[in-house]
PDB file of N, CA and C in Angstrom:
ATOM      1  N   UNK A   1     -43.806  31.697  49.622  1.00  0.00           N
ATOM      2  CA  UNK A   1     -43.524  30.899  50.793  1.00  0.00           C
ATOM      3  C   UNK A   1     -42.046  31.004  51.167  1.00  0.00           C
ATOM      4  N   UNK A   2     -40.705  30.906  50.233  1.00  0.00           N
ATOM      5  CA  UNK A   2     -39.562  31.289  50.646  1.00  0.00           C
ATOM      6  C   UNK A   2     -39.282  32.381  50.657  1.00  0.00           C
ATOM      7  N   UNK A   3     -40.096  33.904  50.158  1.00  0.00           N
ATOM      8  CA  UNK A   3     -39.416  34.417  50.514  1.00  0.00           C
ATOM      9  C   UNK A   3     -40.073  34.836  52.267  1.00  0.00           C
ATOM     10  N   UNK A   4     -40.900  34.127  52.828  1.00  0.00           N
ATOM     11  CA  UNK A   4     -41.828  34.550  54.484  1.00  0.00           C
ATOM     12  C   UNK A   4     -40.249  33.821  55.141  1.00  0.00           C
ATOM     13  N   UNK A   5     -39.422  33.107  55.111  1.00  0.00           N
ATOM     14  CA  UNK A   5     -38.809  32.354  55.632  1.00  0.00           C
ATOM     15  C   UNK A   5     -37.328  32.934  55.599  1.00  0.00           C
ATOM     16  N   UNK A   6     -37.201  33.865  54.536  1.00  0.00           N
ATOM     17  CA  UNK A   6     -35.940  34.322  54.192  1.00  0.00           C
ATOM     18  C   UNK A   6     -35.383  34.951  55.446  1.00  0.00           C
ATOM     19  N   UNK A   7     -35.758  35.853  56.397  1.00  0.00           N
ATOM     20  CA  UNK A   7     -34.927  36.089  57.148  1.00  0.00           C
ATOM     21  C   UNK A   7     -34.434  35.200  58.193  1.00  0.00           C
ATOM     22  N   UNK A   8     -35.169  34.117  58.519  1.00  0.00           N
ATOM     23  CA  UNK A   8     -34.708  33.237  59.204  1.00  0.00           C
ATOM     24  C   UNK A   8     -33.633  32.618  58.533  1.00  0.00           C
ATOM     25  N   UNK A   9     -33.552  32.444  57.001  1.00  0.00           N
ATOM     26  CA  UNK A   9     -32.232  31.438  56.550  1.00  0.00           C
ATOM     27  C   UNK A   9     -31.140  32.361  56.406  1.00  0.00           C
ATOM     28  N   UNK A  10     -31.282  33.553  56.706  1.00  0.00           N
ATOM     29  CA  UNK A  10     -30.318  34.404  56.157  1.00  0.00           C
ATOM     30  C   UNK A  10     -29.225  34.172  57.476  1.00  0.00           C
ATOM     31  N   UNK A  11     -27.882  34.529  57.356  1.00  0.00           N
ATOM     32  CA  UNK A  11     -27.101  34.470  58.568  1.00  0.00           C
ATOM     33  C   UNK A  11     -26.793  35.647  59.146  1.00  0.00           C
ATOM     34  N   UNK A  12     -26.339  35.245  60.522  1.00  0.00           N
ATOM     35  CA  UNK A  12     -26.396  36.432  61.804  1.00  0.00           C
ATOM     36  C   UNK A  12     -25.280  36.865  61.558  1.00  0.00           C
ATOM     37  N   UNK A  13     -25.021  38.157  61.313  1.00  0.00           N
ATOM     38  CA  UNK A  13     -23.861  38.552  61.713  1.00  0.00           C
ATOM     39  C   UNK A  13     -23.780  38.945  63.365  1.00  0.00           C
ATOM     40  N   UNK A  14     -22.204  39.504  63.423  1.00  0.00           N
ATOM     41  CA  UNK A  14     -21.919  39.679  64.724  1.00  0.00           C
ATOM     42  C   UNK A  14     -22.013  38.605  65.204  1.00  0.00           C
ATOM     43  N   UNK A  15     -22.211  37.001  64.757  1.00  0.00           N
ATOM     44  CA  UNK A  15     -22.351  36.293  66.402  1.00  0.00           C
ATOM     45  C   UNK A  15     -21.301  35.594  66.704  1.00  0.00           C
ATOM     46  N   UNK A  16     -19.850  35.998  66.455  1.00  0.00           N
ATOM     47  CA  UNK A  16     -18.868  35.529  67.525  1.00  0.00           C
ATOM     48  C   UNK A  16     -18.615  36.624  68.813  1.00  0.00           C
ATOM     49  N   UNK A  17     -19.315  38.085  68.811  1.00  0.00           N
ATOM     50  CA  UNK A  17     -19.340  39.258  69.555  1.00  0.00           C
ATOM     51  C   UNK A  17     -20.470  38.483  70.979  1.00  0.00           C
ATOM     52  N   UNK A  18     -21.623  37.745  70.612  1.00  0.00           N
ATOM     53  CA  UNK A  18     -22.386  37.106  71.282  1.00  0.00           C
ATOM     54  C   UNK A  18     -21.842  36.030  71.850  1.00  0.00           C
ATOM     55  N   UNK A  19     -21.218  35.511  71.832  1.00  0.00           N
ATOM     56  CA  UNK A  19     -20.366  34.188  72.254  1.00  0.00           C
ATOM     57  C   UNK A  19     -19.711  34.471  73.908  1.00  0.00           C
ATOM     58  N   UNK A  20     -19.906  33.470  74.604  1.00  0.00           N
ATOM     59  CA  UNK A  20     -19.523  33.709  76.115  1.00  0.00           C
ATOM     60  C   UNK A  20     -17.921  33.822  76.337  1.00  0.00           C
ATOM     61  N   UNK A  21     -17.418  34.994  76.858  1.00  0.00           N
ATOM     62  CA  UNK A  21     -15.821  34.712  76.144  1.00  0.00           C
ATOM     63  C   UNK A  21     -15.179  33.486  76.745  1.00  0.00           C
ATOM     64  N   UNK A  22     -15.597  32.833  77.977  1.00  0.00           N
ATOM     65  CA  UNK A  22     -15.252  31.605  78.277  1.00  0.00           C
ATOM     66  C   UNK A  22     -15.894  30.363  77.592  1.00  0.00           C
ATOM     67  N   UNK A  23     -16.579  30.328  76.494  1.00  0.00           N
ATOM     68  CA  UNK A  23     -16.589  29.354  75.783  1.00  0.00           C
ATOM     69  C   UNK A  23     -15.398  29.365  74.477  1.00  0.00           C
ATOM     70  N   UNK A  24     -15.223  30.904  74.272  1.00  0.00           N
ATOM     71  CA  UNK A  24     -14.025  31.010  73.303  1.00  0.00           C
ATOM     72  C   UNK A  24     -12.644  30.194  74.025  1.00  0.00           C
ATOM     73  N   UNK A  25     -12.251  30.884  75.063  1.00  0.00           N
ATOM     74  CA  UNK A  25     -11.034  30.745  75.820  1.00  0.00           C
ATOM     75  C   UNK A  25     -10.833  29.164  75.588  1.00  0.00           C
ATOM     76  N   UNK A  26     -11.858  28.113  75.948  1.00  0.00           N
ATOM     77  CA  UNK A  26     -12.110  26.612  76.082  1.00  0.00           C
ATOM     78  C   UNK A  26     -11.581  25.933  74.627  1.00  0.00           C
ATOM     79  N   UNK A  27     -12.348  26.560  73.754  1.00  0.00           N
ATOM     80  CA  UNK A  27     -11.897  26.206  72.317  1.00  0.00           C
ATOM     81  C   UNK A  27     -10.619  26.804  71.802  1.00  0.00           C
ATOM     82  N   UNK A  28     -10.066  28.114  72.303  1.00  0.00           N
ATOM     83  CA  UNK A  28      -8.871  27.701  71.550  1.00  0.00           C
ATOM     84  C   UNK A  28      -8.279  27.094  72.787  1.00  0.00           C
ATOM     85  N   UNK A  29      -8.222  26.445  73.890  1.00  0.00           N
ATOM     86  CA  UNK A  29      -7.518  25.974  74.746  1.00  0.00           C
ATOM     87  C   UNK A  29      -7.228  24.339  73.978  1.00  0.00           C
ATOM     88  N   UNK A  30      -8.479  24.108  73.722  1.00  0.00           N
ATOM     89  CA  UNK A  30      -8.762  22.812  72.850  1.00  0.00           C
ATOM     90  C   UNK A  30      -7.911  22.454  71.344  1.00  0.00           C
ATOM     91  N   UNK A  31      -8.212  24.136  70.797  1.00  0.00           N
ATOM     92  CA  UNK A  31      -7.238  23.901  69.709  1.00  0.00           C
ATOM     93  C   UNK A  31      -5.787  24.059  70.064  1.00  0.00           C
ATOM     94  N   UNK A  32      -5.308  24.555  70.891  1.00  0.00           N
ATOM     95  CA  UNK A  32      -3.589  24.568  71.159  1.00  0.00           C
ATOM     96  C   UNK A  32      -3.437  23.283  71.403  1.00  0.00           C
ATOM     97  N   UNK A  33      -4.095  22.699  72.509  1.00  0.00           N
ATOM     98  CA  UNK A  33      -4.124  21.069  72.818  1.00  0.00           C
ATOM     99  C   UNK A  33      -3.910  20.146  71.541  1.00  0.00           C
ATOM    100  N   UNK A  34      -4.971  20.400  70.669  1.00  0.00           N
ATOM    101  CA  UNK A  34      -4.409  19.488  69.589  1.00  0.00           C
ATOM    102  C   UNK A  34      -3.524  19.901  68.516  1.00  0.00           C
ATOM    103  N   UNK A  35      -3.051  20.782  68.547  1.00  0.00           N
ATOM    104  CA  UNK A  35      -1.567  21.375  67.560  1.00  0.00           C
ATOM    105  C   UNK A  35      -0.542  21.045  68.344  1.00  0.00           C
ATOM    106  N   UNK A  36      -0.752  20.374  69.432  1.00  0.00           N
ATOM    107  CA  UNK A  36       0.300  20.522  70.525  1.00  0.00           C
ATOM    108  C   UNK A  36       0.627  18.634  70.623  1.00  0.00           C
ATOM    109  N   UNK A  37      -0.651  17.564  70.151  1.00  0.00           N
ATOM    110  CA  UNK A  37      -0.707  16.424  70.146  1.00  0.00           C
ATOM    111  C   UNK A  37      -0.123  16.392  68.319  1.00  0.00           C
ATOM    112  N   UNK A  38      -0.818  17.273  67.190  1.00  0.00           N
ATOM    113  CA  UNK A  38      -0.045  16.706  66.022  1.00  0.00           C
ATOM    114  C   UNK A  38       1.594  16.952  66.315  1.00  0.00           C
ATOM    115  N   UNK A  39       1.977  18.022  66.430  1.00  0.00           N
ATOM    116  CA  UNK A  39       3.011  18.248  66.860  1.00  0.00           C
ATOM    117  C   UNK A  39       4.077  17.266  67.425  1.00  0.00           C
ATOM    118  N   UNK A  40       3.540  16.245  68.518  1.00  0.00           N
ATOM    119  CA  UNK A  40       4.306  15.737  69.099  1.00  0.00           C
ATOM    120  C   UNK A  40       4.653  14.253  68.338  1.00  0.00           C
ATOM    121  N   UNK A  41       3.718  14.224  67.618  1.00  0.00           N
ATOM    122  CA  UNK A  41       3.912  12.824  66.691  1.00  0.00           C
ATOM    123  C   UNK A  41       5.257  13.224  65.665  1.00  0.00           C
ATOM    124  N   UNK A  42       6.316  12.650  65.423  1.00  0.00           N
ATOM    125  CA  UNK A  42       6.835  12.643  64.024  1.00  0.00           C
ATOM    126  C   UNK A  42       7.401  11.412  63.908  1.00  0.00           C
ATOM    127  N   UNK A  43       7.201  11.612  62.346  1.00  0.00           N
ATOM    128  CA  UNK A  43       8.258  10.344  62.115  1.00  0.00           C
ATOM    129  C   UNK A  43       9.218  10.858  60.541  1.00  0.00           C
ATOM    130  N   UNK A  44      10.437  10.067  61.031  1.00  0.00           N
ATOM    131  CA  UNK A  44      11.132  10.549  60.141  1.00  0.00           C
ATOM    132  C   UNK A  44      11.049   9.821  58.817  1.00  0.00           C
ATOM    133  N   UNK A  45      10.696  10.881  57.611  1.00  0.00           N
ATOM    134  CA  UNK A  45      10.599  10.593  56.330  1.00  0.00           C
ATOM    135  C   UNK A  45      11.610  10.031  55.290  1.00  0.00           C
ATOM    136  N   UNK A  46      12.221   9.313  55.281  1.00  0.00           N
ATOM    137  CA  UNK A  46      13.658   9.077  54.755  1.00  0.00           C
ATOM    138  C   UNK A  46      13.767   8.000  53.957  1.00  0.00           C
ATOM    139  N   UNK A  47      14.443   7.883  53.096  1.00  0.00           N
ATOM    140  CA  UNK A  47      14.386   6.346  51.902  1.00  0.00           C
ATOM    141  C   UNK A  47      14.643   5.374  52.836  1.00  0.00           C
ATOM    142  N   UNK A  48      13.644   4.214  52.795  1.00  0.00           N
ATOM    143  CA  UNK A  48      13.889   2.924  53.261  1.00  0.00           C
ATOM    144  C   UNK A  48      13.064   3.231  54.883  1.00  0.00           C
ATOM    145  N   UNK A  49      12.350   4.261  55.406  1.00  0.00           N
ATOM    146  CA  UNK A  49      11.649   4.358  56.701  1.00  0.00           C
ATOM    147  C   UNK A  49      10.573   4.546  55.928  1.00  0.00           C
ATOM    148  N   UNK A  50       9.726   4.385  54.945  1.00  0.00           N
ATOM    149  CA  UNK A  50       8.210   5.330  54.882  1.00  0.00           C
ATOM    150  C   UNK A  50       7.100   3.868  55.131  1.00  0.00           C
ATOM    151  N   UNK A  51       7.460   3.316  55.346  1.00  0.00           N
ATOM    152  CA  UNK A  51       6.285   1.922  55.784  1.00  0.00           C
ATOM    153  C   UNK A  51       6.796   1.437  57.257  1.00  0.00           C
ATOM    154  N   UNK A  52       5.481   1.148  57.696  1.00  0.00           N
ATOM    155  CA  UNK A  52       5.568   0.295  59.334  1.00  0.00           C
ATOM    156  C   UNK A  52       5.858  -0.494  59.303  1.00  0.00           C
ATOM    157  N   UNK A  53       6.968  -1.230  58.454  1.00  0.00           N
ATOM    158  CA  UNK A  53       7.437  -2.846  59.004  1.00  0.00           C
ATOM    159  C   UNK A  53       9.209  -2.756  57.880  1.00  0.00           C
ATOM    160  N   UNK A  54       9.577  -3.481  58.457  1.00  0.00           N
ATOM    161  CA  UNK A  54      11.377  -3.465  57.961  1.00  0.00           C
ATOM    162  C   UNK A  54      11.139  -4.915  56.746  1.00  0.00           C
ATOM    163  N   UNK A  55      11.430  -4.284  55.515  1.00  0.00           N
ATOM    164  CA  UNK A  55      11.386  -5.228  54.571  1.00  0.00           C
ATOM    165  C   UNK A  55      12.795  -5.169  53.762  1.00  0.00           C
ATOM    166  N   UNK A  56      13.830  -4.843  54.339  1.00  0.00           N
ATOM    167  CA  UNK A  56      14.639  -4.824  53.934  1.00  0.00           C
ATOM    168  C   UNK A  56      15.772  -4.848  55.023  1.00  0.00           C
ATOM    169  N   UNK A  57      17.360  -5.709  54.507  1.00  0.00           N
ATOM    170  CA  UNK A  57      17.986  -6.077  55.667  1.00  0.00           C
ATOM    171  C   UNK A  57      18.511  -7.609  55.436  1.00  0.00           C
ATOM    172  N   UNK A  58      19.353  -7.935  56.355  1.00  0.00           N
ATOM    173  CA  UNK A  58      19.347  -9.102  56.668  1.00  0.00           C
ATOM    174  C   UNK A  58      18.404  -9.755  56.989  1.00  0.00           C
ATOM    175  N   UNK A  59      18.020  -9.686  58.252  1.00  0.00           N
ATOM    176  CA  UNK A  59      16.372  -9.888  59.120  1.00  0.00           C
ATOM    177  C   UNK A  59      15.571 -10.518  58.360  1.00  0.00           C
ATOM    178  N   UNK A  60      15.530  -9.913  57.302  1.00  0.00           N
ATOM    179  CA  UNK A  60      13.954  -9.902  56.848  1.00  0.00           C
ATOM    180  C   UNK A  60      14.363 -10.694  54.612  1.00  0.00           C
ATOM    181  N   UNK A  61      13.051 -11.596  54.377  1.00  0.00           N
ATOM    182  CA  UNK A  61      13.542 -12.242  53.001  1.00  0.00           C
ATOM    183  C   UNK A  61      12.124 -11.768  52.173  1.00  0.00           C
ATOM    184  N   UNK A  62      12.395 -11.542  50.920  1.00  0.00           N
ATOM    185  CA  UNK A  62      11.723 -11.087  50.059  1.00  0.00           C
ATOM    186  C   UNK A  62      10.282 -12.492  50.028  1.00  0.00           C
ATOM    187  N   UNK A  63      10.830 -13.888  50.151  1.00  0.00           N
ATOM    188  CA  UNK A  63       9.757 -14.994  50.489  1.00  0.00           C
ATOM    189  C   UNK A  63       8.979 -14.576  51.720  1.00  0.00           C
ATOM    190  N   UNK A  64       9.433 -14.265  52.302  1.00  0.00           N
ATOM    191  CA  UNK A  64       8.329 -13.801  53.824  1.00  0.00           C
ATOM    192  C   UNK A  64       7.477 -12.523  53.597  1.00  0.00           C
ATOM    193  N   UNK A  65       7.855 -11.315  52.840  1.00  0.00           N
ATOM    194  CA  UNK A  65       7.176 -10.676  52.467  1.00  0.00           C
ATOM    195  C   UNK A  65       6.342 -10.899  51.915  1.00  0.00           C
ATOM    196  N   UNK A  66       6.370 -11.927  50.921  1.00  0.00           N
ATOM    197  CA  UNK A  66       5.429 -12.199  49.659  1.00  0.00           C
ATOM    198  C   UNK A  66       4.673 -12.936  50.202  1.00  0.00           C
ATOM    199  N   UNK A  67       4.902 -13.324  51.082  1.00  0.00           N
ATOM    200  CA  UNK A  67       3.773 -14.480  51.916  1.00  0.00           C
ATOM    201  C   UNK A  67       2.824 -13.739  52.652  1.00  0.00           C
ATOM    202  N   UNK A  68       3.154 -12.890  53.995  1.00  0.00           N
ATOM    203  CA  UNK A  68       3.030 -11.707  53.945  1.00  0.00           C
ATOM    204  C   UNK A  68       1.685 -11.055  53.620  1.00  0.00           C
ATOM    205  N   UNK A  69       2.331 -10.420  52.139  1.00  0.00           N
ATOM    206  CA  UNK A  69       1.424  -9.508  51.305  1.00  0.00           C
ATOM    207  C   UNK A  69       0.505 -10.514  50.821  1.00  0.00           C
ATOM    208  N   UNK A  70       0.740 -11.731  50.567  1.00  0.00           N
ATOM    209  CA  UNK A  70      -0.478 -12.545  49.994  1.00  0.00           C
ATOM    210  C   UNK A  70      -1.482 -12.938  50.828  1.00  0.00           C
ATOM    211  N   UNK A  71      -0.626 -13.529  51.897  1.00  0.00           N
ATOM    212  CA  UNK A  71      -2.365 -13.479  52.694  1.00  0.00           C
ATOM    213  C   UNK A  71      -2.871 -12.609  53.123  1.00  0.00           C
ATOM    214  N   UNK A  72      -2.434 -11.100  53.686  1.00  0.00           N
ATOM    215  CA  UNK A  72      -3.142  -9.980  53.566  1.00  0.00           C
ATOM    216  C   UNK A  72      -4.228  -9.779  53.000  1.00  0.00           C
ATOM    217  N   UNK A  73      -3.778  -9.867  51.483  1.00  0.00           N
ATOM    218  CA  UNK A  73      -5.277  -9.745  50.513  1.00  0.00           C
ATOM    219  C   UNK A  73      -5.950 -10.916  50.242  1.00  0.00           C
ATOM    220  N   UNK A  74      -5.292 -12.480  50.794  1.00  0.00           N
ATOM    221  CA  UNK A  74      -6.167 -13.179  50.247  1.00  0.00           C
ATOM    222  C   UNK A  74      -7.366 -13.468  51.449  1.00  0.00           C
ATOM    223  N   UNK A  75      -7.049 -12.909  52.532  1.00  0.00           N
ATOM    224  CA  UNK A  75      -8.342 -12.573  53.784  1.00  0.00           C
ATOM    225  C   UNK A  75      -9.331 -11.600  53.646  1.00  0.00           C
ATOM    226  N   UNK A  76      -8.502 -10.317  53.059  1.00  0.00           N
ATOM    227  CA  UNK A  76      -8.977  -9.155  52.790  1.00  0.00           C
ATOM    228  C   UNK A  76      -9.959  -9.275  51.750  1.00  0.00           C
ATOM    229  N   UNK A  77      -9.679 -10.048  50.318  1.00  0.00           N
ATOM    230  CA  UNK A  77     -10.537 -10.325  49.860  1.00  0.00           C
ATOM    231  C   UNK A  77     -11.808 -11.395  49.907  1.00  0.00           C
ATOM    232  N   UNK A  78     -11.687 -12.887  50.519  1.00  0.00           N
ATOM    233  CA  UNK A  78     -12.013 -13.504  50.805  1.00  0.00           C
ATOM    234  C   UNK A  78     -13.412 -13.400  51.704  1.00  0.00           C
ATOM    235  N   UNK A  79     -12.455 -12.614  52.568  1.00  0.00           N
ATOM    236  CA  UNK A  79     -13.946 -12.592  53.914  1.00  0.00           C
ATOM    237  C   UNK A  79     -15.327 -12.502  53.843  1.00  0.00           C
ATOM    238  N   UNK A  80     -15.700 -11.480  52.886  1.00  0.00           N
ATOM    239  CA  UNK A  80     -16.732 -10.951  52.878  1.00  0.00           C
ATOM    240  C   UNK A  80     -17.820 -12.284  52.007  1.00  0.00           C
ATOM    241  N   UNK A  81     -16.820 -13.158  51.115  1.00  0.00           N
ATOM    242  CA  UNK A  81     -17.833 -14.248  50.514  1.00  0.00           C
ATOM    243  C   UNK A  81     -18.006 -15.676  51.911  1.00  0.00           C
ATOM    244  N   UNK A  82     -16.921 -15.601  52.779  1.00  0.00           N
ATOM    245  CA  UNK A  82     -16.969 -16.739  53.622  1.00  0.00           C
ATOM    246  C   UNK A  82     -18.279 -16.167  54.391  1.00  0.00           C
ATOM    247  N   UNK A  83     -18.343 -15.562  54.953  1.00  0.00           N
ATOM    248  CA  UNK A  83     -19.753 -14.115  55.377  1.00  0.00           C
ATOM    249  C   UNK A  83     -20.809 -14.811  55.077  1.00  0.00           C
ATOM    250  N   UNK A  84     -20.690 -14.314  53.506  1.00  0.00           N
ATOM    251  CA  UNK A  84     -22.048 -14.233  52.354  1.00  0.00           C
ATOM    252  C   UNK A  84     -22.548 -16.066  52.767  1.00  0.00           C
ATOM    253  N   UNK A  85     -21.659 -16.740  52.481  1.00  0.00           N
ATOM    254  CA  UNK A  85     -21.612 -18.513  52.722  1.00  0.00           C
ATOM    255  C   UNK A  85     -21.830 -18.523  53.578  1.00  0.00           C
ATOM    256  N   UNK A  86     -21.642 -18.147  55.105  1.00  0.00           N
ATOM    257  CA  UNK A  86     -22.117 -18.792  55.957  1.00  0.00           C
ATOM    258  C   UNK A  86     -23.330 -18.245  56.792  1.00  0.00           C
ATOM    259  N   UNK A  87     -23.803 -16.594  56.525  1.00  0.00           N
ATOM    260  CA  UNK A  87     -25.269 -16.736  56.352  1.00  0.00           C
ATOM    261  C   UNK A  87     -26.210 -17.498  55.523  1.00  0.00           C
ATOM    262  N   UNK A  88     -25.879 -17.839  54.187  1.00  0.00           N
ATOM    263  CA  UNK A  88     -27.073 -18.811  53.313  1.00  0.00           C
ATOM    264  C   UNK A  88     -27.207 -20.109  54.078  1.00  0.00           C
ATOM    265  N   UNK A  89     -25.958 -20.569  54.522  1.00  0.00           N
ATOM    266  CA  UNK A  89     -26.249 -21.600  55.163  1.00  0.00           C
ATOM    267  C   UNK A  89     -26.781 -21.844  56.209  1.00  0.00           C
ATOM    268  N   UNK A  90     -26.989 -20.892  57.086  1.00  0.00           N
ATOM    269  CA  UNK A  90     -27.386 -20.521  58.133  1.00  0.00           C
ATOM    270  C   UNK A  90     -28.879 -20.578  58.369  1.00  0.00           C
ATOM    271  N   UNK A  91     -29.186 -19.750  56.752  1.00  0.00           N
ATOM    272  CA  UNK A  91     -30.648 -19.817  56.174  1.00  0.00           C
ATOM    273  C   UNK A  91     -31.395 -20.657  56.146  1.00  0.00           C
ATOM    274  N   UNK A  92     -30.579 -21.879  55.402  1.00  0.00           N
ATOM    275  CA  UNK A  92     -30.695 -22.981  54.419  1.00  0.00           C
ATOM    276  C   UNK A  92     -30.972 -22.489  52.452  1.00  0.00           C
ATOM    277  N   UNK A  93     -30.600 -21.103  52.704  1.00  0.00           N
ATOM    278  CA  UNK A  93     -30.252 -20.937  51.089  1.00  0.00           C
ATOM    279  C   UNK A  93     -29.471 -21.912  50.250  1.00  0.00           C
ATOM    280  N   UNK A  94     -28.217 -22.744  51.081  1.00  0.00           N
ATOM    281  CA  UNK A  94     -27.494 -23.171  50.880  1.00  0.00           C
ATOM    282  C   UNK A  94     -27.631 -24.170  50.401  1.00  0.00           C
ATOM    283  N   UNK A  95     -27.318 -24.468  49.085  1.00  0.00           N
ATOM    284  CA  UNK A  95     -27.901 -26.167  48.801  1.00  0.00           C
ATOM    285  C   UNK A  95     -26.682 -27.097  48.920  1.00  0.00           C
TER     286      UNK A  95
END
């Protein structure tokens, strides 16, 4: 039975020669486009720039960070049981 099927799984050669050359032209037009969008992004890598927010400075206090970073995770973790709780209750799982 696999081998009645084998030439169908086998692969085509030649078929980028089959290809409409204006569907080629489109795709790499597409790929310059996006080498051309990573490209335009940078950011500079440097001690004290590698995170999105200024934690260091006058500006800014090691207490506000920590506050901060704590409720970050204490939502992050949290959520998914406030969820869990307020479908049962919803249910009446909830005793």
């Amino acid at each position: 039975m696999l081998t009645k099927n084998l030439p169908r799984l086998q692969p085509r050669t030649g078929l980028i020669n089959k290809q409409n050359p204006s569907n080629l032209r489109s795709n790499l037009a597409l790929n310059r486009f996006h080498q051309q969008q990573i490209q335009s992004i940078h950011i500079e890598n440097s001690v004290g720039n590698t995170l999105p927010f200024k934690f260091r400075g006058p500006e800014t206090s090691k207490a506000g960070l920590a506050v901060k970073i704590a409720s970050f995770f204490f939502v992050g973790f949290f959520t998914p049981f406030a969820i869990a709780r307020y479908q049962m209750k919803k249910s009446g799982a909830w005793a």
